[in-house]
PDB file of N, CA and C in Angstrom:
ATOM      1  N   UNK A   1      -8.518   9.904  10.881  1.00  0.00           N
ATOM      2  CA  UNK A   1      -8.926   8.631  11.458  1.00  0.00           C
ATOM      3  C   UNK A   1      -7.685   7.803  11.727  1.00  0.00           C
ATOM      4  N   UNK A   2      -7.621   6.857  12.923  1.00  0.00           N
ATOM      5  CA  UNK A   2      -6.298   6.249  13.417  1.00  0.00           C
ATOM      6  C   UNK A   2      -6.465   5.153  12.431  1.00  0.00           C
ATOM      7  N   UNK A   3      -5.420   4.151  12.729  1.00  0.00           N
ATOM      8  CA  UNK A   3      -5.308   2.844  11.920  1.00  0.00           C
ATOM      9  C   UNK A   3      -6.781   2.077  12.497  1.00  0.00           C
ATOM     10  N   UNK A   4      -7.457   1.409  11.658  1.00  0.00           N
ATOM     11  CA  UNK A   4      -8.247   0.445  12.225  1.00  0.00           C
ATOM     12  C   UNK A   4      -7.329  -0.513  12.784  1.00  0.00           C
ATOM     13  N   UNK A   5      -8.169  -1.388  14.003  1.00  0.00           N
ATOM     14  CA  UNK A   5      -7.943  -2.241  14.737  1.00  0.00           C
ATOM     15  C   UNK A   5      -8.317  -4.273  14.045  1.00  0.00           C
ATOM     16  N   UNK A   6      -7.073  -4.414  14.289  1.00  0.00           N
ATOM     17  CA  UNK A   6      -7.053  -6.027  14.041  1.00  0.00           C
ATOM     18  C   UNK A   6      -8.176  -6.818  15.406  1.00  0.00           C
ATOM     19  N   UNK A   7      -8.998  -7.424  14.966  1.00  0.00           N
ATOM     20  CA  UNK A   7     -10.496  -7.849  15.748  1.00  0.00           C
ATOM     21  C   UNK A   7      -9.786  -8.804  16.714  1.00  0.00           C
ATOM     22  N   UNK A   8      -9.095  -9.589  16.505  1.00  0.00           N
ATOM     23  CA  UNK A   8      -8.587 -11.070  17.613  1.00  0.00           C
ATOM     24  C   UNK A   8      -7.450 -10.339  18.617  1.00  0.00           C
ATOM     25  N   UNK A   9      -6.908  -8.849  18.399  1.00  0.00           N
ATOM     26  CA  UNK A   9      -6.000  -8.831  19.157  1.00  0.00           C
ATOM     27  C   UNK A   9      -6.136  -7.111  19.202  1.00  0.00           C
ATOM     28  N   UNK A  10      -6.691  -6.658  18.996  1.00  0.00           N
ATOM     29  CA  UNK A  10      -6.936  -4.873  19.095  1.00  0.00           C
ATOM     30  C   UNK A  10      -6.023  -4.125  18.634  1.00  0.00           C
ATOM     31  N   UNK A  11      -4.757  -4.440  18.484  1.00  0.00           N
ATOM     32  CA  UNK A  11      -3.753  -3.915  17.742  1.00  0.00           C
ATOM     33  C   UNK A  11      -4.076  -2.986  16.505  1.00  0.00           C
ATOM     34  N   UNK A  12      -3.451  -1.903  16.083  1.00  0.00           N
ATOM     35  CA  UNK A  12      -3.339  -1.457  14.937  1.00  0.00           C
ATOM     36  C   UNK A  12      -2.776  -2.289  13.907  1.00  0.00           C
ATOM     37  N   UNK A  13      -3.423  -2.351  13.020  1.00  0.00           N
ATOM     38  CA  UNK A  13      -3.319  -2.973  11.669  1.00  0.00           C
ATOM     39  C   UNK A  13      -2.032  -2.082  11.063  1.00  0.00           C
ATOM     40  N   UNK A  14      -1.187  -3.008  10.314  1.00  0.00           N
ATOM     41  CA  UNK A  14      -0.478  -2.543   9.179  1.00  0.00           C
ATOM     42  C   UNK A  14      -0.747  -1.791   8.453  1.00  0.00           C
ATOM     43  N   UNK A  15      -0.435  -0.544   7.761  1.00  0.00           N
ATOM     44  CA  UNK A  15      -0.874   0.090   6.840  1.00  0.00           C
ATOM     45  C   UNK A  15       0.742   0.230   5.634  1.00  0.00           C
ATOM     46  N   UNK A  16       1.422  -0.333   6.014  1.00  0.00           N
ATOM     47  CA  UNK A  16       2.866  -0.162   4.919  1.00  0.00           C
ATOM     48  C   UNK A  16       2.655  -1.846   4.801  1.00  0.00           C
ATOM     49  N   UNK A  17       3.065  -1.830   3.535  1.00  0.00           N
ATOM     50  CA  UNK A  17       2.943  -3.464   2.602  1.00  0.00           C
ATOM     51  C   UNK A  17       4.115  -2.728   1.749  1.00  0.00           C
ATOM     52  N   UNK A  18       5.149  -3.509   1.751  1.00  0.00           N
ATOM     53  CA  UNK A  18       6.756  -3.817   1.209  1.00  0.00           C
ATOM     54  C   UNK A  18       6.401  -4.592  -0.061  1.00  0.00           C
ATOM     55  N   UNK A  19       7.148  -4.158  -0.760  1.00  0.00           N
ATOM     56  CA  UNK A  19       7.080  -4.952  -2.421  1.00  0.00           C
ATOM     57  C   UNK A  19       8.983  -5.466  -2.900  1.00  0.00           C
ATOM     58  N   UNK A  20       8.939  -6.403  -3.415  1.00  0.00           N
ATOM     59  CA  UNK A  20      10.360  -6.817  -3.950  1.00  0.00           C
ATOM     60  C   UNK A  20      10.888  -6.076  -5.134  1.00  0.00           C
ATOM     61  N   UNK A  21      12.437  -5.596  -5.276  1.00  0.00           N
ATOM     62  CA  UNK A  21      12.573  -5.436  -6.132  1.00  0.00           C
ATOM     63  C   UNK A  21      12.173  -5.021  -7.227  1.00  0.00           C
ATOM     64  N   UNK A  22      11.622  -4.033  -8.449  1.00  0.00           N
ATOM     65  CA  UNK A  22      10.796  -4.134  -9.584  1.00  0.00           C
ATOM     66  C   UNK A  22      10.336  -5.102  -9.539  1.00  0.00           C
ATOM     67  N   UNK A  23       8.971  -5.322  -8.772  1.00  0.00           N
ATOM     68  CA  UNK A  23       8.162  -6.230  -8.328  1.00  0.00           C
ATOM     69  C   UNK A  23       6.458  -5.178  -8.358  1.00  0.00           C
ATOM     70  N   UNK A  24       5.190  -5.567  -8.431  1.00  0.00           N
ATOM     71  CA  UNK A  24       3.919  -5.167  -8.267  1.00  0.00           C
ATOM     72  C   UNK A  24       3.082  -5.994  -7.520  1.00  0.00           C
ATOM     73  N   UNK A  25       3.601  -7.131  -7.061  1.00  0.00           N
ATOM     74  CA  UNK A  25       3.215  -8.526  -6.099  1.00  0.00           C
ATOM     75  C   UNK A  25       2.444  -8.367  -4.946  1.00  0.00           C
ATOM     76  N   UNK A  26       1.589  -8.546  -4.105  1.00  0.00           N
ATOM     77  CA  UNK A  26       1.687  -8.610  -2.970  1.00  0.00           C
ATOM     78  C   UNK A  26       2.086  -9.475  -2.106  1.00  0.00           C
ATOM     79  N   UNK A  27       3.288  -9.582  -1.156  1.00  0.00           N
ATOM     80  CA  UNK A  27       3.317 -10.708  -0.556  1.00  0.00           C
ATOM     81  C   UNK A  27       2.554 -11.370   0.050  1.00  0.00           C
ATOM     82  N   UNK A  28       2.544 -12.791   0.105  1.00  0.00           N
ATOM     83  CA  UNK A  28       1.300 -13.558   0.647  1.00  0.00           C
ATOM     84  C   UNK A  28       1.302 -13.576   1.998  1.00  0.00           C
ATOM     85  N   UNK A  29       2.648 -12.847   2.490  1.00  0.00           N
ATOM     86  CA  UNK A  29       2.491 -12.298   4.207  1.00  0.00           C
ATOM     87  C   UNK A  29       1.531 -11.399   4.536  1.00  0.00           C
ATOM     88  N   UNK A  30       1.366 -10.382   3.625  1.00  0.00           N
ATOM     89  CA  UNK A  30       0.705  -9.618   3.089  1.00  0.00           C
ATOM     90  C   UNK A  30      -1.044  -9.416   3.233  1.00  0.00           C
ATOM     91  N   UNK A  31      -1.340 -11.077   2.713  1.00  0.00           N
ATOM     92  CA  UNK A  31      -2.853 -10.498   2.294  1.00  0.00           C
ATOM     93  C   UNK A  31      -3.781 -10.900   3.634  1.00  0.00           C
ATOM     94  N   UNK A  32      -3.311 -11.189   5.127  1.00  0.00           N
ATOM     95  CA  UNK A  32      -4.492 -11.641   5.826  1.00  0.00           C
ATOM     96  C   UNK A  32      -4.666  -9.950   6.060  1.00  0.00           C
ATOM     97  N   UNK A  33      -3.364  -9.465   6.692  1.00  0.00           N
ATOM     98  CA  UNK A  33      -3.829  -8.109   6.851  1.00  0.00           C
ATOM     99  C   UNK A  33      -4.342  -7.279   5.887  1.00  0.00           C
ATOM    100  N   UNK A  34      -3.964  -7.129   4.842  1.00  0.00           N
ATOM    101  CA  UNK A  34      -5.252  -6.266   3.668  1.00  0.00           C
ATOM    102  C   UNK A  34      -6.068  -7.055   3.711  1.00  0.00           C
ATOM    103  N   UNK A  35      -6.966  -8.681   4.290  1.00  0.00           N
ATOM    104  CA  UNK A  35      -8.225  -8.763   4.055  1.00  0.00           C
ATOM    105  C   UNK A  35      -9.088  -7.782   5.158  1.00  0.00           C
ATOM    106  N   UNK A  36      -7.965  -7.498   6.379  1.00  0.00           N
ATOM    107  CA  UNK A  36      -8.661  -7.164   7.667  1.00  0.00           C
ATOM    108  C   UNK A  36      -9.024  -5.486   7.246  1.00  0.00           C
ATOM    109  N   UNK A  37      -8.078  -5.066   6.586  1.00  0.00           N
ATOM    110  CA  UNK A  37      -8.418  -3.460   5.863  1.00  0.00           C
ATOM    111  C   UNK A  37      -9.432  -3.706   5.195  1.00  0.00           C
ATOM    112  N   UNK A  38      -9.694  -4.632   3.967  1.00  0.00           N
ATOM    113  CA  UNK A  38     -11.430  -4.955   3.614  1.00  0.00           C
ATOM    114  C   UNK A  38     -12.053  -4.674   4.258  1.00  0.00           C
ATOM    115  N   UNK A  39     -12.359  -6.292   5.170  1.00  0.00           N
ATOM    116  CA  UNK A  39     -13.442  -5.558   5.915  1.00  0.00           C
ATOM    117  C   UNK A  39     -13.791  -4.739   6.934  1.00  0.00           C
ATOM    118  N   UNK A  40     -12.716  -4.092   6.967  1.00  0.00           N
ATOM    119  CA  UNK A  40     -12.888  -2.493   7.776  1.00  0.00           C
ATOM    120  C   UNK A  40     -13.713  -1.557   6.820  1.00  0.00           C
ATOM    121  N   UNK A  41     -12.999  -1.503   5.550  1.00  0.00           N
ATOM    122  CA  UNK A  41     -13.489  -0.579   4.466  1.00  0.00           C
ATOM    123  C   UNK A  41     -15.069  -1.001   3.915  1.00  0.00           C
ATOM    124  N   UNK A  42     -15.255  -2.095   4.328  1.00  0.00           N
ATOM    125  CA  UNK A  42     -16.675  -2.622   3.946  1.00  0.00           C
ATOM    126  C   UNK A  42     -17.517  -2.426   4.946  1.00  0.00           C
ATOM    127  N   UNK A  43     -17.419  -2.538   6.440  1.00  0.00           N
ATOM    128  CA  UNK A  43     -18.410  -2.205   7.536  1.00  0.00           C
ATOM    129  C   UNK A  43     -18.453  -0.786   7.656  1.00  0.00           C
ATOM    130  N   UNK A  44     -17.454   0.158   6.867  1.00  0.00           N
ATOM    131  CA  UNK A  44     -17.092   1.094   7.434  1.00  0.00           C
ATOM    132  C   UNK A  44     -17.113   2.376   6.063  1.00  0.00           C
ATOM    133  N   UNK A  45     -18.633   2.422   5.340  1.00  0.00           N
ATOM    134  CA  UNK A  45     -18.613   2.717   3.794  1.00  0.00           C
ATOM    135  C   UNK A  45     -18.157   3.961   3.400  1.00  0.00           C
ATOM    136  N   UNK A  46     -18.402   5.023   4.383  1.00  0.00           N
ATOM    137  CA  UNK A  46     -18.396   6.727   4.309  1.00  0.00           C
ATOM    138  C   UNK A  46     -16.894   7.314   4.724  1.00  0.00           C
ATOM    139  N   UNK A  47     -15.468   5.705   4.496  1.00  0.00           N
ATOM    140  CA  UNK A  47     -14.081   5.967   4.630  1.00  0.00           C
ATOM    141  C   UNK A  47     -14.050   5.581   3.602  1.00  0.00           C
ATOM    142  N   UNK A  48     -12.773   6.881   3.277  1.00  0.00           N
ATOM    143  CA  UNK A  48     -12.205   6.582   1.963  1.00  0.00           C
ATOM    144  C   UNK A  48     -10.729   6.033   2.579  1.00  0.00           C
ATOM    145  N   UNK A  49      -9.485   5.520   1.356  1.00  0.00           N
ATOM    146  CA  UNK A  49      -9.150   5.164   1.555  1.00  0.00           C
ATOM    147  C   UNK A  49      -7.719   5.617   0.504  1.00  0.00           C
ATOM    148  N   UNK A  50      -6.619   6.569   0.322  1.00  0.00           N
ATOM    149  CA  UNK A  50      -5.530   6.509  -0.701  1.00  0.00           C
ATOM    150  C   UNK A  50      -4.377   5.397  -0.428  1.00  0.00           C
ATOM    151  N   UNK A  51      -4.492   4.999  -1.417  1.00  0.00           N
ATOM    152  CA  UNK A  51      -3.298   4.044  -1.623  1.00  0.00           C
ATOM    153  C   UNK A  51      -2.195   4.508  -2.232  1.00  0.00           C
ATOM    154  N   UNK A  52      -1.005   5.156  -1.384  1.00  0.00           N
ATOM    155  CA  UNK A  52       0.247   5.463  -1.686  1.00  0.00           C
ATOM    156  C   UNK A  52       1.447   4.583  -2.376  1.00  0.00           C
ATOM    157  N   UNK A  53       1.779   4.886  -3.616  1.00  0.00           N
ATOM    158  CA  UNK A  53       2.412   3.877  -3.995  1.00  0.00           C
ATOM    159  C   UNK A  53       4.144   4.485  -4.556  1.00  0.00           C
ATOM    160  N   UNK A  54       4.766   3.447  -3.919  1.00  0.00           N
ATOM    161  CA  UNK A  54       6.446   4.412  -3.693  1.00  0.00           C
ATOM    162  C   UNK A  54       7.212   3.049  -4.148  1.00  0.00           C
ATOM    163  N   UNK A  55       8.278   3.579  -4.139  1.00  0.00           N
ATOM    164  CA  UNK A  55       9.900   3.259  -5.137  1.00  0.00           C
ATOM    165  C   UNK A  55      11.013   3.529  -4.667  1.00  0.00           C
ATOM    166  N   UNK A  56      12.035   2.473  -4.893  1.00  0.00           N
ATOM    167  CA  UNK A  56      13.637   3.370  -4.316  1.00  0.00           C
ATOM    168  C   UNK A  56      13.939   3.811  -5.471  1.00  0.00           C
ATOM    169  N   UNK A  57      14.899   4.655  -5.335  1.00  0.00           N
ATOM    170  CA  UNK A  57      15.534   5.689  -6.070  1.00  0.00           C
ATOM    171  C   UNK A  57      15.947   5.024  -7.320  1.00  0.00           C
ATOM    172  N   UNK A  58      15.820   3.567  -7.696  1.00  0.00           N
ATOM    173  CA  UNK A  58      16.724   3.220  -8.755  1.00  0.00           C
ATOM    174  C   UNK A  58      15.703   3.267  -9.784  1.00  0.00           C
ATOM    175  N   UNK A  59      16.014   3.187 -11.144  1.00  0.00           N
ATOM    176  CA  UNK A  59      15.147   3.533 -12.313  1.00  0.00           C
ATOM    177  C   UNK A  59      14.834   4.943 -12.593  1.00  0.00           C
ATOM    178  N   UNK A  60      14.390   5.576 -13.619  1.00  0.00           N
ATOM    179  CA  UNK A  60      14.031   6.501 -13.900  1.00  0.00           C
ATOM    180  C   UNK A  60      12.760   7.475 -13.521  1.00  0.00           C
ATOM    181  N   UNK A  61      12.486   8.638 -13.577  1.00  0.00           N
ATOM    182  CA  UNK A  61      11.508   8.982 -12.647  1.00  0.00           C
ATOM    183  C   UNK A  61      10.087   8.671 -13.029  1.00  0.00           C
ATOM    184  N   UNK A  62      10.131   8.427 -14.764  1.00  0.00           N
ATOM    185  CA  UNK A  62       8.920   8.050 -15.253  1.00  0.00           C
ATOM    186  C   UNK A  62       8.559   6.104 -14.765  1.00  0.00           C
ATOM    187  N   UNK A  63       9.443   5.930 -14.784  1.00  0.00           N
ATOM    188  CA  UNK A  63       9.584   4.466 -14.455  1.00  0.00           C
ATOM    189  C   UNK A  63       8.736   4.057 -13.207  1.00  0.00           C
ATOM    190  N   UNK A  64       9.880   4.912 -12.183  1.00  0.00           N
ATOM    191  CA  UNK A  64       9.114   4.495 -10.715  1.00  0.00           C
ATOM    192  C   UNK A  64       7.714   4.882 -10.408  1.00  0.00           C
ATOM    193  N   UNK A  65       7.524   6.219 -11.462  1.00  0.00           N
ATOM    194  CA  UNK A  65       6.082   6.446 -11.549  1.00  0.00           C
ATOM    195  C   UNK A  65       5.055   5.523 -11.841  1.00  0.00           C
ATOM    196  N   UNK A  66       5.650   4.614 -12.786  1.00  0.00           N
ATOM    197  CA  UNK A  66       4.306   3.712 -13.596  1.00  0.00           C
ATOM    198  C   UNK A  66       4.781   2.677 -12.248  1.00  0.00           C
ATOM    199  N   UNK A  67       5.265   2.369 -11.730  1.00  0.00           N
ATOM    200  CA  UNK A  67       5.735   1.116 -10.922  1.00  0.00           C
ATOM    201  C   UNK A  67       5.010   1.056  -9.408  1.00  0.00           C
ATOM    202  N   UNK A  68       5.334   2.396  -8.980  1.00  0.00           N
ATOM    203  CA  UNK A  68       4.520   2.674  -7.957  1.00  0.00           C
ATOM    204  C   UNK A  68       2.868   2.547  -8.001  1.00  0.00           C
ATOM    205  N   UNK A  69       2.472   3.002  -8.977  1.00  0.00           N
ATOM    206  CA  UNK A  69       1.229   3.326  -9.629  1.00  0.00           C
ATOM    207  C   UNK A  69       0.833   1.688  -9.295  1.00  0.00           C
ATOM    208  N   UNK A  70       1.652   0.683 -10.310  1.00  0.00           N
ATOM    209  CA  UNK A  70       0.945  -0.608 -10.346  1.00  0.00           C
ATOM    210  C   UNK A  70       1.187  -1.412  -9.100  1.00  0.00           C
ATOM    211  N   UNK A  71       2.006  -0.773  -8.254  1.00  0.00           N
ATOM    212  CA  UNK A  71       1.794  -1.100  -6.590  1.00  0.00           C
ATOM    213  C   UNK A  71       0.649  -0.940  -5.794  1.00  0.00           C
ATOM    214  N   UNK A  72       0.395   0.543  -6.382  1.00  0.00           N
ATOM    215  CA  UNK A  72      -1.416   1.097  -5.733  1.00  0.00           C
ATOM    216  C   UNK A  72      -2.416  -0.054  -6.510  1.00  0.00           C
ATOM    217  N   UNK A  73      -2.329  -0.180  -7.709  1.00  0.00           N
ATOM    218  CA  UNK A  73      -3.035  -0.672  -7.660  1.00  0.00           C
ATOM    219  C   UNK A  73      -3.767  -2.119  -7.818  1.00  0.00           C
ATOM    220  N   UNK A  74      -2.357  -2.821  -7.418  1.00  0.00           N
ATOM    221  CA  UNK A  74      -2.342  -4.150  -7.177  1.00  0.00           C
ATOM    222  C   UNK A  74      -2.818  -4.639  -5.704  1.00  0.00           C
ATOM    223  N   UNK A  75      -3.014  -3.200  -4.482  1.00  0.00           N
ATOM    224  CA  UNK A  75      -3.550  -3.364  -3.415  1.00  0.00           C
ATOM    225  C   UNK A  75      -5.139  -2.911  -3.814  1.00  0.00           C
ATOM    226  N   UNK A  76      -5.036  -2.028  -4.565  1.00  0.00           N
ATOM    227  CA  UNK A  76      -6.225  -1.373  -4.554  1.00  0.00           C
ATOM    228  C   UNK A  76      -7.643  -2.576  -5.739  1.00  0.00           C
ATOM    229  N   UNK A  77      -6.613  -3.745  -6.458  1.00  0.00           N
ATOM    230  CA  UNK A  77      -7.982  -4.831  -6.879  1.00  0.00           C
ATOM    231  C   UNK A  77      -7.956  -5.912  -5.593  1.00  0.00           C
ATOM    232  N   UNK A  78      -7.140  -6.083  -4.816  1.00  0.00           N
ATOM    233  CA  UNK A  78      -7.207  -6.873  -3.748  1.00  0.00           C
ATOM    234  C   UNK A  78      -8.027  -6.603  -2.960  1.00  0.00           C
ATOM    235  N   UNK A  79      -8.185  -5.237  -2.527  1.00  0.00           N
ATOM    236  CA  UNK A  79      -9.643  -4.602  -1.548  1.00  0.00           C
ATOM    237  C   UNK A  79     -10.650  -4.569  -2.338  1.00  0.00           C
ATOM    238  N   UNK A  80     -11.066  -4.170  -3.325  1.00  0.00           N
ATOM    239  CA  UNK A  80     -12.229  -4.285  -4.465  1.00  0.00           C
ATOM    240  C   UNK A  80     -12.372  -5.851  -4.861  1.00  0.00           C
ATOM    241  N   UNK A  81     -11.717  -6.515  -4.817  1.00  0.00           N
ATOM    242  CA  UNK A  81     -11.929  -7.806  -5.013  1.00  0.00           C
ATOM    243  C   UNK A  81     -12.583  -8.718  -3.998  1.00  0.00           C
ATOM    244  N   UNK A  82     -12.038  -8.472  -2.665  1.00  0.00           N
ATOM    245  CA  UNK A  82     -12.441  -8.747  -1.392  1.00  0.00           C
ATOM    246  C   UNK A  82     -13.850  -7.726  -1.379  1.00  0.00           C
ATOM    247  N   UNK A  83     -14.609  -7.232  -1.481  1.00  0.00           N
ATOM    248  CA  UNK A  83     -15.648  -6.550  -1.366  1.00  0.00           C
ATOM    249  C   UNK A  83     -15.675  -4.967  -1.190  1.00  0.00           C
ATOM    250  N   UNK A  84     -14.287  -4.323  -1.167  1.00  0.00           N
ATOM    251  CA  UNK A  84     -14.558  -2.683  -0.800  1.00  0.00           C
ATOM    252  C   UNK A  84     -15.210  -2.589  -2.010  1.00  0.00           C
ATOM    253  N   UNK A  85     -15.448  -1.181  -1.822  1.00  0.00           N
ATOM    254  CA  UNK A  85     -16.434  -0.501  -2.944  1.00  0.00           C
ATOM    255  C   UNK A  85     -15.459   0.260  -3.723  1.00  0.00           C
ATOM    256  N   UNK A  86     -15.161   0.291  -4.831  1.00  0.00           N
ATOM    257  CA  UNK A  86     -14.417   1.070  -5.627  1.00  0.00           C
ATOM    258  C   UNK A  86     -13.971   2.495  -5.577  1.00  0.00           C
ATOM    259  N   UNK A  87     -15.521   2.918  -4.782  1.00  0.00           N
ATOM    260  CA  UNK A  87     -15.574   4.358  -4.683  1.00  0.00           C
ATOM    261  C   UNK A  87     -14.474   4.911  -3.640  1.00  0.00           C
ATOM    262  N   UNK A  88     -14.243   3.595  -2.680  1.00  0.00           N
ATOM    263  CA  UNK A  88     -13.785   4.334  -1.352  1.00  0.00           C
ATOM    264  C   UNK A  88     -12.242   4.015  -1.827  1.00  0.00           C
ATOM    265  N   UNK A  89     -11.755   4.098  -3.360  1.00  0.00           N
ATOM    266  CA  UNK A  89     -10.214   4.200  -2.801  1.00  0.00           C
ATOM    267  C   UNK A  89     -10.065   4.811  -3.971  1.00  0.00           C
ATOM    268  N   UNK A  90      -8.633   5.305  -3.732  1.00  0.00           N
ATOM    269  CA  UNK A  90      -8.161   6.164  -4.707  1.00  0.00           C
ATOM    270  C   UNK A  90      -6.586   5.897  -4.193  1.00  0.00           C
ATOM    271  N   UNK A  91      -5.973   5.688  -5.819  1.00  0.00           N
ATOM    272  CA  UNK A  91      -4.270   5.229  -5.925  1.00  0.00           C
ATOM    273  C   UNK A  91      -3.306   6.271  -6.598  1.00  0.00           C
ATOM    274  N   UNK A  92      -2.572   6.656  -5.927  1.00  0.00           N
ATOM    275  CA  UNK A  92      -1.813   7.810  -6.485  1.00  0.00           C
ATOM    276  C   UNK A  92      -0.269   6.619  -6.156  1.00  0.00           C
ATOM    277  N   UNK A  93       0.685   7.586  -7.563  1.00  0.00           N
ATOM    278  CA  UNK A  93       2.080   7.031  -7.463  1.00  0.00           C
ATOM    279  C   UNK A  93       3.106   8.695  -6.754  1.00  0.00           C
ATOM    280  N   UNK A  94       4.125   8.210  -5.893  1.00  0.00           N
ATOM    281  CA  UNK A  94       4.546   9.040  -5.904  1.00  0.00           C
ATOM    282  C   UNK A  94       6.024   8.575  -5.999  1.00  0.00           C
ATOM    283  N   UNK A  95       6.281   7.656  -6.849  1.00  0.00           N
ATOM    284  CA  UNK A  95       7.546   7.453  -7.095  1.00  0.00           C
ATOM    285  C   UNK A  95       8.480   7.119  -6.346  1.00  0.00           C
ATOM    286  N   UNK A  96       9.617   8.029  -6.703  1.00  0.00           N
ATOM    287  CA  UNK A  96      11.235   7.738  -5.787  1.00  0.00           C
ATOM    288  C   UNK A  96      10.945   8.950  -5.090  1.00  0.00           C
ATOM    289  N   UNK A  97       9.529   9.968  -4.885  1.00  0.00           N
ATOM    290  CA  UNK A  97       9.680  11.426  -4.468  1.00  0.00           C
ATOM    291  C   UNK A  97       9.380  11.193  -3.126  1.00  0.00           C
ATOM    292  N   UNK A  98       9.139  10.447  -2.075  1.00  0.00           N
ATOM    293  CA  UNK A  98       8.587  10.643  -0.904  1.00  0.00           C
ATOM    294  C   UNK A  98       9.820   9.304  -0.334  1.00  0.00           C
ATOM    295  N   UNK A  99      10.860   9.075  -0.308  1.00  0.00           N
ATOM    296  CA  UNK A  99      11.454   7.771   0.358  1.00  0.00           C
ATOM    297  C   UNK A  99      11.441   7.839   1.601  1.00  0.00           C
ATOM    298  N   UNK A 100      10.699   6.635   2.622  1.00  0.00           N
ATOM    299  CA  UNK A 100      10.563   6.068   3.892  1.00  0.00           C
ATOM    300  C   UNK A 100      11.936   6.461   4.442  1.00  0.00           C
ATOM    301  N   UNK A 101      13.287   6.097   4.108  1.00  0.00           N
ATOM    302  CA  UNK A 101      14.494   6.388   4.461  1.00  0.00           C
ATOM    303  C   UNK A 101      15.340   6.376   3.258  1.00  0.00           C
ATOM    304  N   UNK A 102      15.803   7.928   3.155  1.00  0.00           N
ATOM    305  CA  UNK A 102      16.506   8.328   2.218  1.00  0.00           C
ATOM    306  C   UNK A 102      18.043   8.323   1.699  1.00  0.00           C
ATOM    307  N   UNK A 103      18.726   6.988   2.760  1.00  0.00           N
ATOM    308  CA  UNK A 103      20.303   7.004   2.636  1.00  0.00           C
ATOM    309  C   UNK A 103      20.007   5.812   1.156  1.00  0.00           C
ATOM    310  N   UNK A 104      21.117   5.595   0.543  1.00  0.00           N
ATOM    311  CA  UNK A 104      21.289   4.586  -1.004  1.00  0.00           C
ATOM    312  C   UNK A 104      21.862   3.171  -0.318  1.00  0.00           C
ATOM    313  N   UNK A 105      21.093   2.203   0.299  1.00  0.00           N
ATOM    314  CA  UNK A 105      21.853   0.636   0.669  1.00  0.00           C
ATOM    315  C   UNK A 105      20.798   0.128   0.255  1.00  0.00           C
ATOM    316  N   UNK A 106      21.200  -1.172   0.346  1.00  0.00           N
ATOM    317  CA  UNK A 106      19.459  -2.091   0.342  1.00  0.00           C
ATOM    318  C   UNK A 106      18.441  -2.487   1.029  1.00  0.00           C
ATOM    319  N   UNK A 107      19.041  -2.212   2.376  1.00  0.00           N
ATOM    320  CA  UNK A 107      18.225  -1.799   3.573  1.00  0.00           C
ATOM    321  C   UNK A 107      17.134  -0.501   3.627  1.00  0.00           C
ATOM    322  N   UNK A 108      17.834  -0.015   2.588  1.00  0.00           N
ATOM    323  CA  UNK A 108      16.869   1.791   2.693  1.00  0.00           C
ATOM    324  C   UNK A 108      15.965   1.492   1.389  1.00  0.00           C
ATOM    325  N   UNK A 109      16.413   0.764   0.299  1.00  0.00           N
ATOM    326  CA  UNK A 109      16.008   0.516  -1.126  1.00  0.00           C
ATOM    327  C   UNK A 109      14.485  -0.309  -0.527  1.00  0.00           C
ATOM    328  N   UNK A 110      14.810  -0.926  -0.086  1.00  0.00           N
ATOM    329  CA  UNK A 110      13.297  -2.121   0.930  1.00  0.00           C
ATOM    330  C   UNK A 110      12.550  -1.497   1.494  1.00  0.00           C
ATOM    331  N   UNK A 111      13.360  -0.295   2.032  1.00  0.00           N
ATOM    332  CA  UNK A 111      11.995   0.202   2.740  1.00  0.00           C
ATOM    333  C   UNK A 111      11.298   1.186   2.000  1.00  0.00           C
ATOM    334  N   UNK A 112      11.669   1.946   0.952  1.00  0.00           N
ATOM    335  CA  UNK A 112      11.152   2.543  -0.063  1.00  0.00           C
ATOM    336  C   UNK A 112      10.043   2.036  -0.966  1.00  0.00           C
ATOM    337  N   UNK A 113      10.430   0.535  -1.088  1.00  0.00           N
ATOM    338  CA  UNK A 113       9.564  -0.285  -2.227  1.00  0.00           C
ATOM    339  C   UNK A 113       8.177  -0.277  -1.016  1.00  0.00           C
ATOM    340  N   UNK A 114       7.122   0.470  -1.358  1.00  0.00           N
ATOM    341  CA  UNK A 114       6.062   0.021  -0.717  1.00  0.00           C
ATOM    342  C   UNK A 114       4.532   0.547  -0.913  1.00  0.00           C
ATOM    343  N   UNK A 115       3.856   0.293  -0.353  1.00  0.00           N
ATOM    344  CA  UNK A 115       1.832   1.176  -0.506  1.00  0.00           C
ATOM    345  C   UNK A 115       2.141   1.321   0.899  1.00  0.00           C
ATOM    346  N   UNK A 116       1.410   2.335   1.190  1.00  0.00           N
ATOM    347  CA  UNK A 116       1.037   2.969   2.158  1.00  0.00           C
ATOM    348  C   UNK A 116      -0.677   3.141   2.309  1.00  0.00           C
ATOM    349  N   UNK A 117      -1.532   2.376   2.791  1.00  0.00           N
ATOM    350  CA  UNK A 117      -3.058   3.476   3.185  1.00  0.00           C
ATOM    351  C   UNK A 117      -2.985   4.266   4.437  1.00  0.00           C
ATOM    352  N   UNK A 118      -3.626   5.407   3.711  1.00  0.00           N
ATOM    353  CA  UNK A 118      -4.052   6.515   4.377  1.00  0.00           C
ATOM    354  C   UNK A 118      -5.500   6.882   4.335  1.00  0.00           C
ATOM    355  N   UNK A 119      -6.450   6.727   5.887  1.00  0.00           N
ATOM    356  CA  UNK A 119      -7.653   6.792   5.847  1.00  0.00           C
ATOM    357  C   UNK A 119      -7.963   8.002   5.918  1.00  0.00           C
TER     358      UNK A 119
END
């Protein structure tokens, strides 16, 4: 399934949400577009939904594991909170193992820190 569509402008919706630093936050840039993934995921019940949750390379591998993890699922009470159904998501961490761009600056470190949904 493609990205759902943002309703006022047809565009594909965001599906990468950036996190700060050893951070689990969502930015408040952040939440109009995960409300618009809500209610996609709410009109739309028989999609599921994984919430990919990633890390730059710094910290340890158990570390970025639990970190990523509480990335998934700091998106994943924001959609359940907003009304998805619990059922339709599922949060996996995959650490420092999958990096967006794999060179060591802080430019590459930013783009690593992030959730990803995948419908």
């Amino acid at each position: 399934m493609g990205n759902p569509l943002d309703p006022s402008t047809g565009a594909p919706l965001s599906r990468v949400f950036y996190f700060d630093y050893d951070e689990a936050i969502i930015s408040r840039d952040d939440l109009d577009v995960l409300a618009l993934h809500a209610v996609f995921l709410q009109e739309n019940r028989n999609v599921r939904a994984v919430l990919e949750g990633h890390c730059d390379e710094r910290g340890t591998r158990d570390y970025n594991l639990a970190l990523g993890e509480r990335r998934a699922m700091a998106v994943s009470s924001f959609l359940v909170s907003s009304g998805t159904g619990a059922s339709q998501i599922e949060s996996v961490s995959y650490g420092e193992e999958r990096p967006a761009n794999p060179n060591s600056s802080e430019a590459a470190w930013a783009q690593n820190r992030r959730v990803e949904i995948v419908y």
